[in-house]
C-alpha atoms as a PDB file:
ATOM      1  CA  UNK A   1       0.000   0.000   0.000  1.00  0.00           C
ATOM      2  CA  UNK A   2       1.370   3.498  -0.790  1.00  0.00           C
ATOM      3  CA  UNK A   3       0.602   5.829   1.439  1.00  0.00           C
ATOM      4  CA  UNK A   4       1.774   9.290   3.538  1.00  0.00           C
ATOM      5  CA  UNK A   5       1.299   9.383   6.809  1.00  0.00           C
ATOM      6  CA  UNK A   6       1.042  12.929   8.346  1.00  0.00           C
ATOM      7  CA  UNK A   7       1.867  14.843  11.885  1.00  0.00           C
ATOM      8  CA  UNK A   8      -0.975  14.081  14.352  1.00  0.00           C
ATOM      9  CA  UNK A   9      -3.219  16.766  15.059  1.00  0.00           C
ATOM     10  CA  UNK A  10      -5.149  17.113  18.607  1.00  0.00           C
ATOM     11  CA  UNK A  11      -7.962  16.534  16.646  1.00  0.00           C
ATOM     12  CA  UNK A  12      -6.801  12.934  15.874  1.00  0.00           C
ATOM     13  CA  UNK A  13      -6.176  12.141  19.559  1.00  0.00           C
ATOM     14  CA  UNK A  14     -10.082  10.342  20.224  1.00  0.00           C
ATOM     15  CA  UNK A  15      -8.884   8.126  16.792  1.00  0.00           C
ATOM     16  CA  UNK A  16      -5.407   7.295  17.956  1.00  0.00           C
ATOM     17  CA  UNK A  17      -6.984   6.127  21.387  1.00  0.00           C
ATOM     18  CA  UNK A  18      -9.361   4.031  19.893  1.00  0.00           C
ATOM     19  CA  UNK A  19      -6.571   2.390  17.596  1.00  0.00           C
ATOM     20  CA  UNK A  20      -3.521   2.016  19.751  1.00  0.00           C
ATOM     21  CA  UNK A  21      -6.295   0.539  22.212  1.00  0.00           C
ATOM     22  CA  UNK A  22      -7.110  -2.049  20.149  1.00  0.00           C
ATOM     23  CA  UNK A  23      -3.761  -2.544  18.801  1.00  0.00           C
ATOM     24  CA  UNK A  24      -2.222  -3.015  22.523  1.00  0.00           C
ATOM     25  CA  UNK A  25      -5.405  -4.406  24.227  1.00  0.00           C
ATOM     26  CA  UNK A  26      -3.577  -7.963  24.467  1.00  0.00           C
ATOM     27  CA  UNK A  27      -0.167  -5.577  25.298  1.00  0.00           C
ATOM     28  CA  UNK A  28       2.282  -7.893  27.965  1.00  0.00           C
ATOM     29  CA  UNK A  29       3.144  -4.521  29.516  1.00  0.00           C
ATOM     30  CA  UNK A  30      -0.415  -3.004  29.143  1.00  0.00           C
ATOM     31  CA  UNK A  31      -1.312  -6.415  31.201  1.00  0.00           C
ATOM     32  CA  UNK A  32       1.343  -6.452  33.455  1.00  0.00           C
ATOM     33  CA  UNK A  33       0.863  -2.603  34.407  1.00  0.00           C
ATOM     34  CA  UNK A  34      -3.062  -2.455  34.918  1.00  0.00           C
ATOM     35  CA  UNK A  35      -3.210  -6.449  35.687  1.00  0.00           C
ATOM     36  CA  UNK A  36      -4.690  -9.175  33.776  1.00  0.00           C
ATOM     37  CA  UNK A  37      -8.031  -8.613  35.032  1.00  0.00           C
ATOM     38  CA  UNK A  38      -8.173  -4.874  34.037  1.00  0.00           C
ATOM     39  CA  UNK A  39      -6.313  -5.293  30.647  1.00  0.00           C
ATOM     40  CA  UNK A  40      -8.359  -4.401  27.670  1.00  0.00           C
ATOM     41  CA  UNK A  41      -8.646  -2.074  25.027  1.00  0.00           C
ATOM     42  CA  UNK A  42      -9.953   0.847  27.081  1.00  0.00           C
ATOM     43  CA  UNK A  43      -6.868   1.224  29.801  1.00  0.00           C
ATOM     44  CA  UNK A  44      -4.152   0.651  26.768  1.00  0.00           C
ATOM     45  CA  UNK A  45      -6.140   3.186  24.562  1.00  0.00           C
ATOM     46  CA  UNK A  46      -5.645   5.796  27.646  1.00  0.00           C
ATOM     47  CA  UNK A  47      -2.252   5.066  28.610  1.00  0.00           C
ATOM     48  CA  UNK A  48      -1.368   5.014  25.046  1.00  0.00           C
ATOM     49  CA  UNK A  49      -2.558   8.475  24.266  1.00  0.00           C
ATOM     50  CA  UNK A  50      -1.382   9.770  27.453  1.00  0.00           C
ATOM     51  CA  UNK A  51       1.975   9.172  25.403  1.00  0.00           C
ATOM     52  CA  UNK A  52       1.107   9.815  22.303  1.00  0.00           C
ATOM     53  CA  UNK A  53       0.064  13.340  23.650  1.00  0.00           C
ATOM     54  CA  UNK A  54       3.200  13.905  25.738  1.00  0.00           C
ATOM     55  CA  UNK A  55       5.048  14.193  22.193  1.00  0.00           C
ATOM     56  CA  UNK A  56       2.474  15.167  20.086  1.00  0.00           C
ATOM     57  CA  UNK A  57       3.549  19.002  20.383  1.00  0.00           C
ATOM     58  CA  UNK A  58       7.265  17.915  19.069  1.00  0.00           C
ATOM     59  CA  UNK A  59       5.646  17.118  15.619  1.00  0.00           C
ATOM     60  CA  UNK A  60       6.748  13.642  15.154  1.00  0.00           C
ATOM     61  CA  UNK A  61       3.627  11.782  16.273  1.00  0.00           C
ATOM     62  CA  UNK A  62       2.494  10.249  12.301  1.00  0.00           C
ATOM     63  CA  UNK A  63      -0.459   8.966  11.701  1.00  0.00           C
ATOM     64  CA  UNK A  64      -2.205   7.490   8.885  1.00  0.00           C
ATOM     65  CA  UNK A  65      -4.542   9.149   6.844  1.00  0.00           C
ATOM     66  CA  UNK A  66      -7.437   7.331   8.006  1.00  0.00           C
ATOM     67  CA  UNK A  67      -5.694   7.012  11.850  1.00  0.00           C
ATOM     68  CA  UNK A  68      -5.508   3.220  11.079  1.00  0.00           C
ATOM     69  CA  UNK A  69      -2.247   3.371  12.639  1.00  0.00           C
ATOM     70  CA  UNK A  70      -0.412   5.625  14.542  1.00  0.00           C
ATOM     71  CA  UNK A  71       3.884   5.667  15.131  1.00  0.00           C
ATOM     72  CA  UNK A  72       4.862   8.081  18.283  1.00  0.00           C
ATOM     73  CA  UNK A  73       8.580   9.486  17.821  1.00  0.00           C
ATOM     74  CA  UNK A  74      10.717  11.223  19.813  1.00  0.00           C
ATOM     75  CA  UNK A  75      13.682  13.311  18.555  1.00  0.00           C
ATOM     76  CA  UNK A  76      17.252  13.152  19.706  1.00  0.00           C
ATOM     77  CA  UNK A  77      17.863  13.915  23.361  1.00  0.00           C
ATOM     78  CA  UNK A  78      14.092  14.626  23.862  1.00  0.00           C
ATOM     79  CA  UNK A  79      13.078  10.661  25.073  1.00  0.00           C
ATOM     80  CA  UNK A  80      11.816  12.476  28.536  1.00  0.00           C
ATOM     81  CA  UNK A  81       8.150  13.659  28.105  1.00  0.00           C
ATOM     82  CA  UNK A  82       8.356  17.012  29.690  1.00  0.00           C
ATOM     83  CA  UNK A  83       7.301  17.549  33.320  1.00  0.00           C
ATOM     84  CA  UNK A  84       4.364  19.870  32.637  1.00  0.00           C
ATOM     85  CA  UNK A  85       3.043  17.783  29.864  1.00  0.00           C
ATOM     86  CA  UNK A  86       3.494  14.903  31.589  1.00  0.00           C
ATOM     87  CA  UNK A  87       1.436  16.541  34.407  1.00  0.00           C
ATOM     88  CA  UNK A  88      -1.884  17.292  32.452  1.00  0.00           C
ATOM     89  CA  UNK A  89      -2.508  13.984  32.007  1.00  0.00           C
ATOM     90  CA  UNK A  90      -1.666  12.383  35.265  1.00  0.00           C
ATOM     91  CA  UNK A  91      -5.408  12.251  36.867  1.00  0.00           C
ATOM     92  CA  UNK A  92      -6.067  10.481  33.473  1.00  0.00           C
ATOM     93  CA  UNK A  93      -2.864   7.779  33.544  1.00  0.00           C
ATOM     94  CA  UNK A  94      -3.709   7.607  37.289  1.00  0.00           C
ATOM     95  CA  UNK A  95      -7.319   6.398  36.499  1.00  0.00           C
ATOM     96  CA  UNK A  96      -6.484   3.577  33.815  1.00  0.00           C
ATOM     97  CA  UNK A  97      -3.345   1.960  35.907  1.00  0.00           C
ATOM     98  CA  UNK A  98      -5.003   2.271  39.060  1.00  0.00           C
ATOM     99  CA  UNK A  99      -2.740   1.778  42.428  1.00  0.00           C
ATOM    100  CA  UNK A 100      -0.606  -1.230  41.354  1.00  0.00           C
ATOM    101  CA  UNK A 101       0.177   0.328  37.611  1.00  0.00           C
ATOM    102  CA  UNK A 102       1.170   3.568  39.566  1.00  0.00           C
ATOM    103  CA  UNK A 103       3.433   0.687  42.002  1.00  0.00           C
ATOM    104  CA  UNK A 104       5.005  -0.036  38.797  1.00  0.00           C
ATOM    105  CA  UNK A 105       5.622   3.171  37.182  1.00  0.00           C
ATOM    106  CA  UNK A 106       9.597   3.678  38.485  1.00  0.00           C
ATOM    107  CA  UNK A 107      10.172  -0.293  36.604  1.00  0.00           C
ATOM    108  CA  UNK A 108       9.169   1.527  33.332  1.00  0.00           C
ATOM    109  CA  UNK A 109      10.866   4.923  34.185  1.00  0.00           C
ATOM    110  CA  UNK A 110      14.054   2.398  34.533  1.00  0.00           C
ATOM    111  CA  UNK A 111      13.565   1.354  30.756  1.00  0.00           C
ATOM    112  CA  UNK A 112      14.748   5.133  29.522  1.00  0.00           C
ATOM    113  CA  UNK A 113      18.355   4.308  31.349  1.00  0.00           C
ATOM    114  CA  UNK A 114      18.257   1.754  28.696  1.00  0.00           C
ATOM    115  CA  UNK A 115      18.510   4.001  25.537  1.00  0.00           C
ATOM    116  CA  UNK A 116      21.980   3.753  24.069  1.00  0.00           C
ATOM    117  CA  UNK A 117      23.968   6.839  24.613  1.00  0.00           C
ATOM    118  CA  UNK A 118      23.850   7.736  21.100  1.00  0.00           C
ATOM    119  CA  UNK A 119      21.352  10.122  19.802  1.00  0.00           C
ATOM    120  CA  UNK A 120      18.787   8.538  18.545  1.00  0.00           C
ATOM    121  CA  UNK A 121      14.944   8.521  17.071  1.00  0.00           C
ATOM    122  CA  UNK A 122      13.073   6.926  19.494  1.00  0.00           C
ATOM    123  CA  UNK A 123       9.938   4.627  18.261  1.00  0.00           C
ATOM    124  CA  UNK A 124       7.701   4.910  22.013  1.00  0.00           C
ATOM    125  CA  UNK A 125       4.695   3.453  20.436  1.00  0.00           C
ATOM    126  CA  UNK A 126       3.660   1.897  17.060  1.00  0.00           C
ATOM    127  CA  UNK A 127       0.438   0.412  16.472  1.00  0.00           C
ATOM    128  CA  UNK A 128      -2.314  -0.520  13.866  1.00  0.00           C
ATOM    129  CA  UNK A 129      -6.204  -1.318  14.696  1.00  0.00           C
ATOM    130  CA  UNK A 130      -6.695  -4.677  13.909  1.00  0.00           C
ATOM    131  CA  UNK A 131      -8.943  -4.496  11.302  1.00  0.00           C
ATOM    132  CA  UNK A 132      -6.319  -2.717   9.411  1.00  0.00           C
ATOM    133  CA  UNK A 133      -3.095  -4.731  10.006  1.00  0.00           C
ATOM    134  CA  UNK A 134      -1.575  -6.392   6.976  1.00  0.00           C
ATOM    135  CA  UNK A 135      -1.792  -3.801   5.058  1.00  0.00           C
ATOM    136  CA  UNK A 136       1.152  -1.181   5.554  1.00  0.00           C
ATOM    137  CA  UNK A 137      -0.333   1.153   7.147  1.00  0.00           C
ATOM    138  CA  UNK A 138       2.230   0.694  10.229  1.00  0.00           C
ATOM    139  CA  UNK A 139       5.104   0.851   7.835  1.00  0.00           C
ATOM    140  CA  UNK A 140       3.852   4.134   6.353  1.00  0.00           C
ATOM    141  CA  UNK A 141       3.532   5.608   9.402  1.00  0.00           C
ATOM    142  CA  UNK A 142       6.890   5.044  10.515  1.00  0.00           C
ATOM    143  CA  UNK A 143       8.608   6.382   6.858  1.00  0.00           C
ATOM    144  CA  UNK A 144       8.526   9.778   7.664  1.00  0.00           C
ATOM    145  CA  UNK A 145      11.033   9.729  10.452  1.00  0.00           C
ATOM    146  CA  UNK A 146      13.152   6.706   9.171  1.00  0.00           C
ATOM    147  CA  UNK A 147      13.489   9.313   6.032  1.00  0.00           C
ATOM    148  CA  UNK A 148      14.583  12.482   8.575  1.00  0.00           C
ATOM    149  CA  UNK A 149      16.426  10.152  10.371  1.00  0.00           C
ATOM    150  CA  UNK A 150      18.016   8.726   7.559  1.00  0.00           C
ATOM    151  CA  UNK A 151      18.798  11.935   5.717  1.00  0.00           C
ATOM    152  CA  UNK A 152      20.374  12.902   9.096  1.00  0.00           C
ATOM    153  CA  UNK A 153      22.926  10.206   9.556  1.00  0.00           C
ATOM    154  CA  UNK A 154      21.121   9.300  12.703  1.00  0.00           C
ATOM    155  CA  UNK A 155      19.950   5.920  14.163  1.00  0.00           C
ATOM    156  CA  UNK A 156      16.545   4.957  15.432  1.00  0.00           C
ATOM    157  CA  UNK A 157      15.703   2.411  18.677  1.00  0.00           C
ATOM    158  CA  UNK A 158      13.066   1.370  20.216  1.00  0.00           C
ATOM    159  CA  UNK A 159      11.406  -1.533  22.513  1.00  0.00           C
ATOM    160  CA  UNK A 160       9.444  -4.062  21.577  1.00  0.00           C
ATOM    161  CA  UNK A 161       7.048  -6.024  24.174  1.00  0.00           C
ATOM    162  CA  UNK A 162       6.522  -8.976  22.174  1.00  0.00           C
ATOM    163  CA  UNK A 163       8.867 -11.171  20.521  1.00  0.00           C
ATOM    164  CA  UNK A 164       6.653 -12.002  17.730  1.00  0.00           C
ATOM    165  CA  UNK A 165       7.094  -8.458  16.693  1.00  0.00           C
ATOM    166  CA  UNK A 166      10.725  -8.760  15.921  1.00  0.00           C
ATOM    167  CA  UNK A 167      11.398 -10.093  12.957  1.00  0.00           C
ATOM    168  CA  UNK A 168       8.748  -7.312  11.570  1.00  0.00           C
ATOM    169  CA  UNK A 169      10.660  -4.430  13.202  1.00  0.00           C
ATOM    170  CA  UNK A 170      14.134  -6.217  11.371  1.00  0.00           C
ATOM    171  CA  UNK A 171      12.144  -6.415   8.037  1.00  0.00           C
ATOM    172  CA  UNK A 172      12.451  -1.877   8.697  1.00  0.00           C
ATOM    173  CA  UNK A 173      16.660  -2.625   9.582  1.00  0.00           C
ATOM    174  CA  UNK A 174      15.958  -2.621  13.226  1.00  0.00           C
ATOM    175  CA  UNK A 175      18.357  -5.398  15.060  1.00  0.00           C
ATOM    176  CA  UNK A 176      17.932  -6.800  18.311  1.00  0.00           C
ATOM    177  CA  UNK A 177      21.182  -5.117  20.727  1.00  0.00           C
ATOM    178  CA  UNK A 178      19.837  -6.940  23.795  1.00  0.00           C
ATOM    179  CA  UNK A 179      16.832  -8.031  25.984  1.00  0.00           C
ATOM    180  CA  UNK A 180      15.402  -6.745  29.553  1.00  0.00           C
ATOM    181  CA  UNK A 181      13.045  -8.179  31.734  1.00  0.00           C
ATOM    182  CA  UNK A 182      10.978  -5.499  33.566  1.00  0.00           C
ATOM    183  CA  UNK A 183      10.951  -5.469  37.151  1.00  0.00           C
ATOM    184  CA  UNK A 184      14.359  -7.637  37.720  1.00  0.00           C
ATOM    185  CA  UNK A 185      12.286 -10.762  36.276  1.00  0.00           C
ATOM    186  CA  UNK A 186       8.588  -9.770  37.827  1.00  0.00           C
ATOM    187  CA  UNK A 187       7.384  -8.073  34.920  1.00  0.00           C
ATOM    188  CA  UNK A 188       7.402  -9.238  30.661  1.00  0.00           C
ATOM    189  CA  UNK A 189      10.328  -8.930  28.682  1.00  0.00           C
ATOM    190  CA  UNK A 190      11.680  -6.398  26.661  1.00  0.00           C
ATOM    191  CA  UNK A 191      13.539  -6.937  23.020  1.00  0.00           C
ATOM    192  CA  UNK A 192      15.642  -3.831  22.652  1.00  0.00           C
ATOM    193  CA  UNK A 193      16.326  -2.318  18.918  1.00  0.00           C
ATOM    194  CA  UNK A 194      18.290  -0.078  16.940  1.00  0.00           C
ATOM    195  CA  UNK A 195      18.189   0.824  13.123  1.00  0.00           C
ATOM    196  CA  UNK A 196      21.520   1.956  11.644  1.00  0.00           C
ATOM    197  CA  UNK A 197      20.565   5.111   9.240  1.00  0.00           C
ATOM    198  CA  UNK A 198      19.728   3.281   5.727  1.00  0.00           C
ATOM    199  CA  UNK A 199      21.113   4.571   2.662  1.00  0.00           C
END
């Protein structure tokens, strides 16, 4: 499918929550965080855009142009959302992990010590509705950045939660540069990749 994914607007927000919640609603970390019981596609569509709007003001939140799928980048040295973003949606992220996702919070603040010490693109979230995977409409959304980053000389990484997903992410030139188990072994695995620039 040829396509051009686009900069997400506020506007998209209600879409991407409804598609990154049914893209994550079987999410290992979404069902660790929230627990098992509470997993679905309504907590990962809120946590999800609770991200997705952290970095949607840096301009590298793509989306489809139906909002089939949505990619959430963050630039070089700008991983960190920013306090006072972050802070406009904590009643929100407070209400979807409840008191033992919050319990968990500082295992997945830990993950960001795990970015290489290279700058880098960061892929936070990438995800297609269901209904629409198969089709490239993940792969479009990442091109814009791979393109920047690629035109830049500068790598990409990012963390995968499932290992199923990996050989799709190395089909885009990511390669695995090592693995991390949330929570010292408590929580799911984590497959950590980085994409040379192409080209």
């Amino acid at each position: 499918m040829e396509e051009r994914a686009r900069p997400a607007l506020r506007a998209d927000l209600p879409a991407m929550e409804e598609t990154l919640g049914a893209a994550f609603a079987d999410d290992p970390v979404i069902r660790w965080l929230v627990g098992p019981d509470r997993a679905g596609p309504a907590r990962a569509g809120c946590l999800n855009r609770s991200i997705a709007h952290g970095h949607l003001e840096d301009g590298l939140t793509m989306v489809t142009p139906g909002v089939e799928a949505v990619a959430v980048w963050a630039a070089p040295s700008r991983h960190s959302i920013p306090v006072h973003r972050f802070l406009r949606y904590l009643p929100r992220l407070t209400r979807a992990l409840g008191g033992g996702g919050l319990l968990r919070i500082p295992a997945m603040a830990a993950v960001e010590k795990l970015h290489p010490p290279e700058p880098h693109y960061y892929l936070a979230v990438l995800g297609t509705h269901p209904t629409h995977q198969g089709r490239g409409h993940a792969s479009a959304a990442m091109q814009p950045v791979f393109a920047r980053a690629d035109a830049e000389g500068v790598p990409c990484y990012l963390e995968s939660s499932k290992e199923q997903n990996v050989p799709y992410y190395r089909h885009h030139g990511f390669e695995v540069i090592d693995t991390h188990d949330l929570a010292n072994g408590a929580g799911p695995r984590l497959w950590l990749m980085w994409r040379e620039p192409q080209g």
